[in-house]
N, C-alpha and C. Protein backbone atom coordinates (compact mmCIF):
# COMPACT_ATOMS: atom_id res chain seq x y z
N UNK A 1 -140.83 -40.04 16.99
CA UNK A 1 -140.62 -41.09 17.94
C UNK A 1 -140.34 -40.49 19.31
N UNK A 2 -140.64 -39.29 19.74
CA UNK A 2 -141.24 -38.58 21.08
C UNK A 2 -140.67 -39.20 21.92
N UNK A 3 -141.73 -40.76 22.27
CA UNK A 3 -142.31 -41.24 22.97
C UNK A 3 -141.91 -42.44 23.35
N UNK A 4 -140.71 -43.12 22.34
CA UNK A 4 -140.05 -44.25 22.37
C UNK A 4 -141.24 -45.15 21.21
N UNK A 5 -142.05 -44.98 20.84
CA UNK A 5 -143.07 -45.58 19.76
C UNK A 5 -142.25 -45.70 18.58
N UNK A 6 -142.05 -47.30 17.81
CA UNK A 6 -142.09 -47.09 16.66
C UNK A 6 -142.48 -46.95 16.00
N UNK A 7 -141.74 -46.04 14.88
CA UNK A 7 -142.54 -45.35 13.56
C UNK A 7 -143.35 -46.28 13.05
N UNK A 8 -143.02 -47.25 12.49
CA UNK A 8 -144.29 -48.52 12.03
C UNK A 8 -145.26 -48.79 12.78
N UNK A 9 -145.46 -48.52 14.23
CA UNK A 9 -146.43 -48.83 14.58
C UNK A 9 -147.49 -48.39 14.47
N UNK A 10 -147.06 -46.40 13.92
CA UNK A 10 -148.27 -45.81 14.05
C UNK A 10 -149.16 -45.97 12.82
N UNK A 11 -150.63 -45.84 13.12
CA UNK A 11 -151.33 -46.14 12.49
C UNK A 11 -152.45 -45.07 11.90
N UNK A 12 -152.97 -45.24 10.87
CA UNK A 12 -153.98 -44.33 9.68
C UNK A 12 -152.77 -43.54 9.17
N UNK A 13 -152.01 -43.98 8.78
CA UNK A 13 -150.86 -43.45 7.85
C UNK A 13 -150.49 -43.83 6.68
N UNK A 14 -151.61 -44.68 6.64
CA UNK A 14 -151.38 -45.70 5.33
C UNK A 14 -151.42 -44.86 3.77
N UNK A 15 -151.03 -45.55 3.08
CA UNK A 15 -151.34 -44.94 1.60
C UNK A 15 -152.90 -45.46 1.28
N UNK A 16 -153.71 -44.11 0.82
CA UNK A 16 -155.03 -44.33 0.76
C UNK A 16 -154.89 -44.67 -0.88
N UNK A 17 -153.81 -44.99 -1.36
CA UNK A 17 -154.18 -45.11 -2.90
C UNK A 17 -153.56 -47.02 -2.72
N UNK A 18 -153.64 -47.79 -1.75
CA UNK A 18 -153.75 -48.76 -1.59
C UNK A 18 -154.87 -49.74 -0.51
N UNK A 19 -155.75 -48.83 -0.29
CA UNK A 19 -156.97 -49.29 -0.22
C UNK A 19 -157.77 -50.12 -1.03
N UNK A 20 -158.25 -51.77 -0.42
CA UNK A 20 -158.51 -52.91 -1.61
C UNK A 20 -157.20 -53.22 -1.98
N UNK A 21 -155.72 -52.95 -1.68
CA UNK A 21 -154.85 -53.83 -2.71
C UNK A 21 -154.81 -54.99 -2.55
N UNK A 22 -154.67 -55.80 -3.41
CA UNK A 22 -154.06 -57.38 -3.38
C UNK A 22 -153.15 -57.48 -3.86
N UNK A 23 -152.60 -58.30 -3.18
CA UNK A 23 -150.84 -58.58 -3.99
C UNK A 23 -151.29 -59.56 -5.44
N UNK A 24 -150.92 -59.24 -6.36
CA UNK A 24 -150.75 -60.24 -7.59
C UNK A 24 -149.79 -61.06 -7.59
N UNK A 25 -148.23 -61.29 -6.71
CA UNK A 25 -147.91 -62.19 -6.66
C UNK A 25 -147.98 -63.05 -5.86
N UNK A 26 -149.27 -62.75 -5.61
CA UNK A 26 -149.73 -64.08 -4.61
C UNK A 26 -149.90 -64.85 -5.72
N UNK A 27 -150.75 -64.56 -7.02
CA UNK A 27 -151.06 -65.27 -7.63
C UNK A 27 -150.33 -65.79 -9.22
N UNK A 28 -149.01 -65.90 -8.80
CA UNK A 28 -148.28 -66.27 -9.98
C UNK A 28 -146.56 -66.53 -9.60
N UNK A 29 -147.54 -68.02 -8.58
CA UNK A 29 -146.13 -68.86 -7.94
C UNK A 29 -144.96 -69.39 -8.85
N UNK A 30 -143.82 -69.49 -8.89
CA UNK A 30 -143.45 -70.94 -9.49
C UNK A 30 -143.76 -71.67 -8.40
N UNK A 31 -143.34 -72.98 -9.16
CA UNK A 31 -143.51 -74.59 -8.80
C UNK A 31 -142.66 -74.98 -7.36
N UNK A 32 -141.38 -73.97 -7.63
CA UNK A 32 -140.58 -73.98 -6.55
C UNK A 32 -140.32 -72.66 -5.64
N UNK A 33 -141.00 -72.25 -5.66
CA UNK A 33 -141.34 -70.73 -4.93
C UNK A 33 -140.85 -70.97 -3.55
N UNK A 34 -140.28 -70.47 -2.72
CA UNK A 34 -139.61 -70.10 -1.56
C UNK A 34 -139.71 -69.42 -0.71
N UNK A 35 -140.35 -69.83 0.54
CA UNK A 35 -140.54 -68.22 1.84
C UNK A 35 -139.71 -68.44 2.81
N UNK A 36 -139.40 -67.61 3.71
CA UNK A 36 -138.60 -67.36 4.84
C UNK A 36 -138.68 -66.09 5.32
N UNK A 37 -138.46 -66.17 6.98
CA UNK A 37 -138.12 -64.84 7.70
C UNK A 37 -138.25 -65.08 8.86
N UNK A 38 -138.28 -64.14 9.34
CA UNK A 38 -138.32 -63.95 10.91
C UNK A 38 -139.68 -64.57 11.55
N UNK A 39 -140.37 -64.92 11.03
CA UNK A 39 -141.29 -65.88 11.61
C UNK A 39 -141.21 -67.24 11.70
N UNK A 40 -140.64 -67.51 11.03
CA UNK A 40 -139.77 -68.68 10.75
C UNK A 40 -138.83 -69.43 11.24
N UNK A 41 -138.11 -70.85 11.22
CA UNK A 41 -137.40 -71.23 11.26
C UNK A 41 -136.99 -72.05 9.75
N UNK A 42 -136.11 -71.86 9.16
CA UNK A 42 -135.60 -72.45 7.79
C UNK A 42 -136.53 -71.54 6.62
N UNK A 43 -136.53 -72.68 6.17
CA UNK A 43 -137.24 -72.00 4.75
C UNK A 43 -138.54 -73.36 4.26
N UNK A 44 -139.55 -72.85 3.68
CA UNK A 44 -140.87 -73.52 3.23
C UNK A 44 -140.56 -73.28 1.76
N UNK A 45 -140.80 -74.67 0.88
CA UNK A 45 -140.61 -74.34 -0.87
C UNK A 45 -141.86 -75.41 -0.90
N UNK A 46 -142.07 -74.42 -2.32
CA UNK A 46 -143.54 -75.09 -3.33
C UNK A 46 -144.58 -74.79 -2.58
N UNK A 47 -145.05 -74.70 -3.66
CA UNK A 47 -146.74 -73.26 -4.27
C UNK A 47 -147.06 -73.87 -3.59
N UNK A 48 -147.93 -75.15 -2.83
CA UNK A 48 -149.10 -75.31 -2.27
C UNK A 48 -148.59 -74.90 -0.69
N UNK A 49 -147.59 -75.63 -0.77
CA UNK A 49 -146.75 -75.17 1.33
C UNK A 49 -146.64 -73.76 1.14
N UNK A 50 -145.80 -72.53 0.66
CA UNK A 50 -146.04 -71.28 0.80
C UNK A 50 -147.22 -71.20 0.50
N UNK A 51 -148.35 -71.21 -0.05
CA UNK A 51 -149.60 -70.61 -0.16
C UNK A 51 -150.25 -71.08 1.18
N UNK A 52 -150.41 -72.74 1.14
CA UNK A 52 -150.97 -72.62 2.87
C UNK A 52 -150.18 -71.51 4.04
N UNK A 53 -148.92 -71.04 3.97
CA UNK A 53 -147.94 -70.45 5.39
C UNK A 53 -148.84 -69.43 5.16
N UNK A 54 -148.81 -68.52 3.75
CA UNK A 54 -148.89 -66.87 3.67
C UNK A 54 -150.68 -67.18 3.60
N UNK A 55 -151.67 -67.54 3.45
CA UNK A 55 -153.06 -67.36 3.93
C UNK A 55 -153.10 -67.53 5.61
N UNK A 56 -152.86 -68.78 5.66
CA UNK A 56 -152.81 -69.12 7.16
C UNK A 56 -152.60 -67.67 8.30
N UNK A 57 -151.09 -67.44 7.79
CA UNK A 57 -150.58 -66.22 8.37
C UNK A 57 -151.45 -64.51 8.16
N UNK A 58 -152.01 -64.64 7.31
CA UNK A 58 -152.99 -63.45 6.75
C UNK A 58 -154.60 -63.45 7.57
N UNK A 59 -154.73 -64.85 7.58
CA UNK A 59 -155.95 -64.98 8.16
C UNK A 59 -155.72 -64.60 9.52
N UNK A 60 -154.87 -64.36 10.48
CA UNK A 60 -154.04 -64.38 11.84
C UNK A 60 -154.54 -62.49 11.52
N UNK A 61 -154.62 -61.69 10.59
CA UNK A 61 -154.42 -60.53 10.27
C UNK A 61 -155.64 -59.58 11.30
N UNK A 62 -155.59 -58.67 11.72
CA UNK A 62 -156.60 -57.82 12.38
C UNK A 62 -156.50 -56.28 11.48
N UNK A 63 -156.98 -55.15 11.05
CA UNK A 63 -156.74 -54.32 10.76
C UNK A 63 -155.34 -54.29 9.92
N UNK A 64 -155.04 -54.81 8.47
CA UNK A 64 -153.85 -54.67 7.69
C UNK A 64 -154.10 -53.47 7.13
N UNK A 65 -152.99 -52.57 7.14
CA UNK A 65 -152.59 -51.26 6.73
C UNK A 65 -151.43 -51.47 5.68
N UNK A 66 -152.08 -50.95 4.87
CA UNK A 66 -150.36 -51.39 3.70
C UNK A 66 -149.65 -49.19 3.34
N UNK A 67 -148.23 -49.93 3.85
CA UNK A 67 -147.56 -48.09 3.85
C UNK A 67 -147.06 -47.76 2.58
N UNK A 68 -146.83 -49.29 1.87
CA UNK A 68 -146.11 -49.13 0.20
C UNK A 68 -146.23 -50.47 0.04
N UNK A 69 -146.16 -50.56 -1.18
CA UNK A 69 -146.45 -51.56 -2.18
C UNK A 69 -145.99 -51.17 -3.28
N UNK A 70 -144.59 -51.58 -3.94
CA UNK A 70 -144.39 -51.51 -5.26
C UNK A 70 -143.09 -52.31 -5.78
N UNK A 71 -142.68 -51.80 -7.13
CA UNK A 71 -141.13 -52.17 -7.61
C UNK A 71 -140.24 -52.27 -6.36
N UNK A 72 -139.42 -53.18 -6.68
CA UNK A 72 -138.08 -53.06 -5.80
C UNK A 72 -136.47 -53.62 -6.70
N UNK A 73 -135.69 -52.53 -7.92
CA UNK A 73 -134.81 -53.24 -8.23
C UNK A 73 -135.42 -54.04 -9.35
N UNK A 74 -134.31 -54.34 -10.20
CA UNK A 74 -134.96 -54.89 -11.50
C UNK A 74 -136.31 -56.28 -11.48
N UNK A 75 -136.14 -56.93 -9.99
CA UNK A 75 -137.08 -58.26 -10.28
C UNK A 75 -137.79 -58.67 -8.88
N UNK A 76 -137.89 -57.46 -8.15
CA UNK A 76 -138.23 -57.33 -6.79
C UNK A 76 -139.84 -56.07 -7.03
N UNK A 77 -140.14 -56.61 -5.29
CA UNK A 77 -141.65 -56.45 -5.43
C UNK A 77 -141.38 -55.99 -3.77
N UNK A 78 -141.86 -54.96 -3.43
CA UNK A 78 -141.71 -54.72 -1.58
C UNK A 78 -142.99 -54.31 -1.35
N UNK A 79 -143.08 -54.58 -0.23
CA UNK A 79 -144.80 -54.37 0.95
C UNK A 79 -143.82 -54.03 2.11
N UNK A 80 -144.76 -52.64 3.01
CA UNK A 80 -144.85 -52.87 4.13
C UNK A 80 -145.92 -52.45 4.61
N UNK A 81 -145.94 -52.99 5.42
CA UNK A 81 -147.60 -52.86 6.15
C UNK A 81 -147.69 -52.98 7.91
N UNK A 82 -148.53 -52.70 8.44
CA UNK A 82 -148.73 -53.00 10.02
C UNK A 82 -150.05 -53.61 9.98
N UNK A 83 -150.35 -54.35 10.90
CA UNK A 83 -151.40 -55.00 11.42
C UNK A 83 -151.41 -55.27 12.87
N UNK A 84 -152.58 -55.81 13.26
CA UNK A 84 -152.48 -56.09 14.51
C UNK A 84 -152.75 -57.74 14.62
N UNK A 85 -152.55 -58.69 15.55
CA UNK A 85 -152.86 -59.88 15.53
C UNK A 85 -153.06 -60.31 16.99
N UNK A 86 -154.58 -60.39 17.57
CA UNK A 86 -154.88 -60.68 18.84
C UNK A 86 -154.79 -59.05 19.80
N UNK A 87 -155.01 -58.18 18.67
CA UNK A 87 -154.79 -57.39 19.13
C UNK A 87 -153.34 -56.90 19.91
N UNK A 88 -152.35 -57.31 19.29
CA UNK A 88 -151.11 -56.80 19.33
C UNK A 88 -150.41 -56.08 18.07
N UNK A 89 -149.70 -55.21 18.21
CA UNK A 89 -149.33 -54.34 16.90
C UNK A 89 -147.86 -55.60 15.99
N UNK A 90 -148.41 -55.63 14.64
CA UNK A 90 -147.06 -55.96 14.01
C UNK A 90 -147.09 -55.19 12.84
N UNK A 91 -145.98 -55.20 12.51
CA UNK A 91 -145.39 -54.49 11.29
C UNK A 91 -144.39 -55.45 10.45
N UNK A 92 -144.28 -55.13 9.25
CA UNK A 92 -143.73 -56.37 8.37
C UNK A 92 -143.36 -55.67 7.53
N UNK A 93 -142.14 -56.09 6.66
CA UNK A 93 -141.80 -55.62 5.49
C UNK A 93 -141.30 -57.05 4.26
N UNK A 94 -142.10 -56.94 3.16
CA UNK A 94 -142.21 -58.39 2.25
C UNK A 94 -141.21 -57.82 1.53
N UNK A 95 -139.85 -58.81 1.06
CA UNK A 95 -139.49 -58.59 -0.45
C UNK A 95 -139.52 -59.93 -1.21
N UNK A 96 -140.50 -59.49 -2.25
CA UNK A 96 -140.88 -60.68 -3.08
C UNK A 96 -139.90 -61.01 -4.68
N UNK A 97 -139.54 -61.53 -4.87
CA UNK A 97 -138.13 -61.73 -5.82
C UNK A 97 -138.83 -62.18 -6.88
N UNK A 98 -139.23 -62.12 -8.29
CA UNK A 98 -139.63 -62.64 -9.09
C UNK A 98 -138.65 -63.16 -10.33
N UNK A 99 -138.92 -64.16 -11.05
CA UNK A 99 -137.94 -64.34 -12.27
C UNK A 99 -138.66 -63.77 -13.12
N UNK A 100 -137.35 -63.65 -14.40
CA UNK A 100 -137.54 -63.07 -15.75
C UNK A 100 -139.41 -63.03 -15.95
N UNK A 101 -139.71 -64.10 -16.28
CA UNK A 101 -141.15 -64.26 -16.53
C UNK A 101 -142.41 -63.87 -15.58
N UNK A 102 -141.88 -63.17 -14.72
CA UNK A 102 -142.80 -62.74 -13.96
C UNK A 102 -143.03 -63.39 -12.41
N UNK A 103 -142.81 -64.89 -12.49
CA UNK A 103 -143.52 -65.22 -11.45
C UNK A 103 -142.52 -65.59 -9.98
N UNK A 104 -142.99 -65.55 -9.29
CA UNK A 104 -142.53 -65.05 -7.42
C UNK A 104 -142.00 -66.24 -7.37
N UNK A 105 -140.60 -66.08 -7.14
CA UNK A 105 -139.14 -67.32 -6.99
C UNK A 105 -139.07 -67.34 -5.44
N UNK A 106 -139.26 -66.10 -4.54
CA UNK A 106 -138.62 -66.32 -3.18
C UNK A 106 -139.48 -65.25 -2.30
N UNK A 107 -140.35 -65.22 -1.48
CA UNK A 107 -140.46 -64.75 -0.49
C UNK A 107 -139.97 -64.23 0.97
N UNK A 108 -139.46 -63.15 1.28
CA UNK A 108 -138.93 -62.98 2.71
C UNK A 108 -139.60 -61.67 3.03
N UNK A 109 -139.85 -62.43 4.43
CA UNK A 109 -140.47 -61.73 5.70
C UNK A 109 -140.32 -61.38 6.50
N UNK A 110 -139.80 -60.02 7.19
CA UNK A 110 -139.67 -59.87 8.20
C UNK A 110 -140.38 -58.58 9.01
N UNK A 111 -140.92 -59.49 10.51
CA UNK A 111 -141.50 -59.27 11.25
C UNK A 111 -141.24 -58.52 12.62
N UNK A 112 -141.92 -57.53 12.93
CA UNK A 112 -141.27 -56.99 14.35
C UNK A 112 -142.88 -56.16 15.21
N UNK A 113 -142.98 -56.35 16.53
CA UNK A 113 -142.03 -56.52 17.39
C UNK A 113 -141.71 -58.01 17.81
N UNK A 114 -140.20 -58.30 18.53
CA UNK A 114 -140.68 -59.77 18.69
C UNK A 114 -141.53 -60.03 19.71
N UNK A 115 -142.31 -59.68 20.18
CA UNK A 115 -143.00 -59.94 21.14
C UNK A 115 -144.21 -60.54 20.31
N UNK A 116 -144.70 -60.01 19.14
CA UNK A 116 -145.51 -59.90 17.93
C UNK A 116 -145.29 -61.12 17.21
N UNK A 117 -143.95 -61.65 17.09
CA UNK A 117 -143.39 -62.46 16.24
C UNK A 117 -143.71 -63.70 17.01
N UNK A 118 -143.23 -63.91 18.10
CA UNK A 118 -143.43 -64.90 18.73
C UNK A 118 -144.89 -65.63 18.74
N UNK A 119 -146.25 -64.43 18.95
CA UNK A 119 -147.33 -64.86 19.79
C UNK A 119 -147.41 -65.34 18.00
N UNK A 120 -147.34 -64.48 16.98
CA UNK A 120 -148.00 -65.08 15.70
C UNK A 120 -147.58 -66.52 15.25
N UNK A 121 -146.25 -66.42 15.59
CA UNK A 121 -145.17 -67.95 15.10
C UNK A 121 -145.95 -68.95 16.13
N UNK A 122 -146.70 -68.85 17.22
CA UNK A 122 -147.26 -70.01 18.20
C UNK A 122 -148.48 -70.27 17.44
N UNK A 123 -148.87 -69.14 17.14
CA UNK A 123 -150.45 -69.42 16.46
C UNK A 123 -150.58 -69.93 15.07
N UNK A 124 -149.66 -69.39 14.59
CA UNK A 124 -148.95 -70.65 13.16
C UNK A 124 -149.10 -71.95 13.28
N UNK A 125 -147.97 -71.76 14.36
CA UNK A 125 -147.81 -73.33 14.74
C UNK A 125 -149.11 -74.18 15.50
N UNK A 126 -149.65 -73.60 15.91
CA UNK A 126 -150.77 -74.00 16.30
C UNK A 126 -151.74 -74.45 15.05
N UNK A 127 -151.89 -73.97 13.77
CA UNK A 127 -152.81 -74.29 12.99
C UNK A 127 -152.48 -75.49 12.28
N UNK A 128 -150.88 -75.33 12.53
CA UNK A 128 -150.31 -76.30 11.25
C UNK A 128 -149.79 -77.73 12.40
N UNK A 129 -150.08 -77.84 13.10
CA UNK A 129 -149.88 -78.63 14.37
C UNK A 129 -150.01 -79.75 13.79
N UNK A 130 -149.65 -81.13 13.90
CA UNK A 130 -149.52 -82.31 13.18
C UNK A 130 -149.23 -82.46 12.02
N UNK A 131 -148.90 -81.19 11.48
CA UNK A 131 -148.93 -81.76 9.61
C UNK A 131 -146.84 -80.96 9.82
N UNK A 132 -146.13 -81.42 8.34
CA UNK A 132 -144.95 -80.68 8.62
C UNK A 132 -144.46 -79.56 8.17
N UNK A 133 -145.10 -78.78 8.05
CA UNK A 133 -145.24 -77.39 7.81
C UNK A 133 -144.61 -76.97 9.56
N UNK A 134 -144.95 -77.57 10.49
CA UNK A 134 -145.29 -76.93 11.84
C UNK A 134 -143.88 -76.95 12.55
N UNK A 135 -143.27 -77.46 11.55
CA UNK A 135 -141.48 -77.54 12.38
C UNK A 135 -141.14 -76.39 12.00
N UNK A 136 -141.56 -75.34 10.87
CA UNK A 136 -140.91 -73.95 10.75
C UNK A 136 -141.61 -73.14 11.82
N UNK A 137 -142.29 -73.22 12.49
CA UNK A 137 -143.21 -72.46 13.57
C UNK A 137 -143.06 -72.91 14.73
N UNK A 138 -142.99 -73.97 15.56
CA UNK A 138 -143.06 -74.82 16.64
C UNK A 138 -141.58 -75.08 17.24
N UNK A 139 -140.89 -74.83 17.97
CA UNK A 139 -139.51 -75.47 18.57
C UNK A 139 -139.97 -76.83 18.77
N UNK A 140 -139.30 -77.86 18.60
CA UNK A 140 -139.18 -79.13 18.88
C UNK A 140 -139.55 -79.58 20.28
């Protein structure tokens, strides 16, 4: 960090043995599944509202770099990754909480820089604009 650069920002550092990953708990919600973070305001529950936030938000994605992906703790799941969005650098770190049976109870996200956070949380809010999803993205 020389240069005042953060370490997350830099990029082709990725783990090449996560090239093609997909998260699998994308795909094995509960019913009452839970996201939140720093992109956010409150919290979004149930599979169809978190699945619209986290595509929505993915599709926003430019160049995703994933640095780790694995276990976290007996029922935890961690990502971090950088991307760019509009051509601005973000970096993120997921911890995904699963129950006994496998499937993803709680999502949290957090996002940096805020400069990053902000332009993505407008463009959120921008997609989800009339529907109420858009009060976790949008100030009043």
């Amino acid at each position: 960090m020389a240069d005042g650069t953060p370490t997350y920002l830099q990029r082709g550092d990725g783990d090449p043995g996560l090239a093609g990953y997909y998260p699998e708990w994308l795909d094995h919600f509960a019913d009452d599944v839970t996201v939140e973070g720093s992109l956010m305001d409150g919290a979004a529950q149930g599979a169809e509202d978190v699945r619209s936030i986290l595509v929505t938000i993915r599709s926003l994605y430019e160049d995703q770099e994933f640095k780790f992906a694995g276990p976290y703790g007996e029922n935890g799941f961690l990502e971090v990754y950088v991307a760019q969005v509009r051509g601005e650098p973000l970096g993120c770190a997921v911890l995904v909480t699963r129950d006994a049976a496998g499937q993803t109870r709680h999502i949290a996200a957090n996002y940096r820089p805020r400069s990053s956070v902000l332009l993505l949380a407008r463009l959120v809010g921008e997609k989800f604009a009339g529907t109420p999803l858009a009060r976790h993205f949008v100030a009043a």
